[in-house]
C-alpha atoms as a PDB file:
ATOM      1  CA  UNK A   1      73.415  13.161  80.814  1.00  0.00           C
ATOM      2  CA  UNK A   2      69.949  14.152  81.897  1.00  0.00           C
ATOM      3  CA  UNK A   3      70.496  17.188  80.202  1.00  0.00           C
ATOM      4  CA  UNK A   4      70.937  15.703  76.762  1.00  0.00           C
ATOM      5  CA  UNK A   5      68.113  13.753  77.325  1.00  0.00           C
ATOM      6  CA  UNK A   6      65.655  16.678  78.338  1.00  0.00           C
ATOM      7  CA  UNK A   7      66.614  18.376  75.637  1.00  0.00           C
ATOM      8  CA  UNK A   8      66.078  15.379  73.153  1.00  0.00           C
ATOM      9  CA  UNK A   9      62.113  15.279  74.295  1.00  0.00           C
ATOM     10  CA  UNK A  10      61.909  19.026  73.234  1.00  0.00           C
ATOM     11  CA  UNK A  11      62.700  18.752  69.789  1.00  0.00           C
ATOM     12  CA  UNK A  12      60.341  17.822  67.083  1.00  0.00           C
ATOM     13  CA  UNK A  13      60.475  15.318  64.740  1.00  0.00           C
ATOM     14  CA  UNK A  14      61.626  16.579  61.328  1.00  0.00           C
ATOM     15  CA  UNK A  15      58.663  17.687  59.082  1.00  0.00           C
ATOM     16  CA  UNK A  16      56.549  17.605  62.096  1.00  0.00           C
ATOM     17  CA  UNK A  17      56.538  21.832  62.422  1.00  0.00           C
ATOM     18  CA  UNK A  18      54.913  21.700  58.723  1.00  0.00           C
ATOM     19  CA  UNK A  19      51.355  22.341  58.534  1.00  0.00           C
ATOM     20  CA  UNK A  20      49.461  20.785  55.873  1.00  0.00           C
ATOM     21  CA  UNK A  21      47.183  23.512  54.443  1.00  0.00           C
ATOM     22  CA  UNK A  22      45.725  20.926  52.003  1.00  0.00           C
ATOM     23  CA  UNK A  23      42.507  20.789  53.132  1.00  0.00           C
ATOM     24  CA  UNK A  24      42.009  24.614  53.661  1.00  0.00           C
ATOM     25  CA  UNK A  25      39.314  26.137  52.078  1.00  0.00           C
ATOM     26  CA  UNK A  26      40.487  28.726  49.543  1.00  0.00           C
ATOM     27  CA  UNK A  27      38.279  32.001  49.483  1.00  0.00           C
ATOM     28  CA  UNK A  28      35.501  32.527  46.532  1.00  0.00           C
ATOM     29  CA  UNK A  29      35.699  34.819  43.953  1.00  0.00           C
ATOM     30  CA  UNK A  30      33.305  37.423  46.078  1.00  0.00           C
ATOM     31  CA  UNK A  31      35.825  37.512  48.406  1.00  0.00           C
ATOM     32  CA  UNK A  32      38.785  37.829  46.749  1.00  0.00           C
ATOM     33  CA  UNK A  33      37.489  40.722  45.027  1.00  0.00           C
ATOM     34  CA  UNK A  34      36.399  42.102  47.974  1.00  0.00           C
ATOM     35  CA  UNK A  35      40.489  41.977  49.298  1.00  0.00           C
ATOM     36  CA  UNK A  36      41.261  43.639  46.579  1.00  0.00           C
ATOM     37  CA  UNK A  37      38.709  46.574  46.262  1.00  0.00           C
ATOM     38  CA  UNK A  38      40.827  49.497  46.795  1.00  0.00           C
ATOM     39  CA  UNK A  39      37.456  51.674  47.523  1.00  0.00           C
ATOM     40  CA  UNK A  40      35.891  48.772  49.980  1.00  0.00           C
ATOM     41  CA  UNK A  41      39.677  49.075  51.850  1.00  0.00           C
ATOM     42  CA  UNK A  42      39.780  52.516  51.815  1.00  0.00           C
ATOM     43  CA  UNK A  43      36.241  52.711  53.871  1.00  0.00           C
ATOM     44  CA  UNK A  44      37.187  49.756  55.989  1.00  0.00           C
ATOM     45  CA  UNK A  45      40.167  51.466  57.016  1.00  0.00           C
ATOM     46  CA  UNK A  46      38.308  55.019  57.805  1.00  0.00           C
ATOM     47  CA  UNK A  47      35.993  52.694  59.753  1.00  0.00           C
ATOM     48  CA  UNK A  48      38.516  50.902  61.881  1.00  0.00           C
ATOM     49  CA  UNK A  49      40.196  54.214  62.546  1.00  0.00           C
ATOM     50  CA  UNK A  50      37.314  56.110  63.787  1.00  0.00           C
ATOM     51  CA  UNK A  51      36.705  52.886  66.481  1.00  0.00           C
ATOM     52  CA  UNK A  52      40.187  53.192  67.851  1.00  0.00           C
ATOM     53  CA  UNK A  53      39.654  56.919  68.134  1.00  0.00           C
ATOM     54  CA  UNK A  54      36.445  56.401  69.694  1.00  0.00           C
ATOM     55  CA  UNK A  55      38.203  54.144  72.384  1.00  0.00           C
ATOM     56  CA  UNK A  56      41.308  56.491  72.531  1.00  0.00           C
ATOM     57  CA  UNK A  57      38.628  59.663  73.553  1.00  0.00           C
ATOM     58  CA  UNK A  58      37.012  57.265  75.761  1.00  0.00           C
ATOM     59  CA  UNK A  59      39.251  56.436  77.769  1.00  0.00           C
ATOM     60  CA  UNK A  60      40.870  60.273  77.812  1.00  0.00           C
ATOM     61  CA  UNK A  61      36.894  61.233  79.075  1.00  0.00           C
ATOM     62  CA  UNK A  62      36.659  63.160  82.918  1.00  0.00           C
ATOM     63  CA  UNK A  63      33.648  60.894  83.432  1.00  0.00           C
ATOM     64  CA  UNK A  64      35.659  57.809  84.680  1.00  0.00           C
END
């Protein structure tokens, strides 16, 4: 019986895993266009790649 019981404090309330997203500010039209500049993504992702290769070489260098 203490079983059931521990197990009855674990589970939410129904509804209660929902999160309300009402009051979340929704991005401006600058930024939006900004997600969806194929040119501004293609740099962005050229830029993030050279970082993690940067770290990879880093860490690969005999000067430890």
């Amino acid at each position: 019986m203490s079983e059931r019981v521990h197990e009855q404090q674990l589970t939410a309330p129904a509804g209660s895993t929902v999160a309300d997203l009402s009051k979340a500010p929704l991005p401006t039209p600058a930024t939006l266009r900004k997600r969806m500049s194929l040119p501004l993504q293609v740099v962005r992702f050229f830029v993030f790649n050279a970082r993690i290769m940067r770290m990879v070489l880093k860490g690969h260098s005999q000067d430890h």
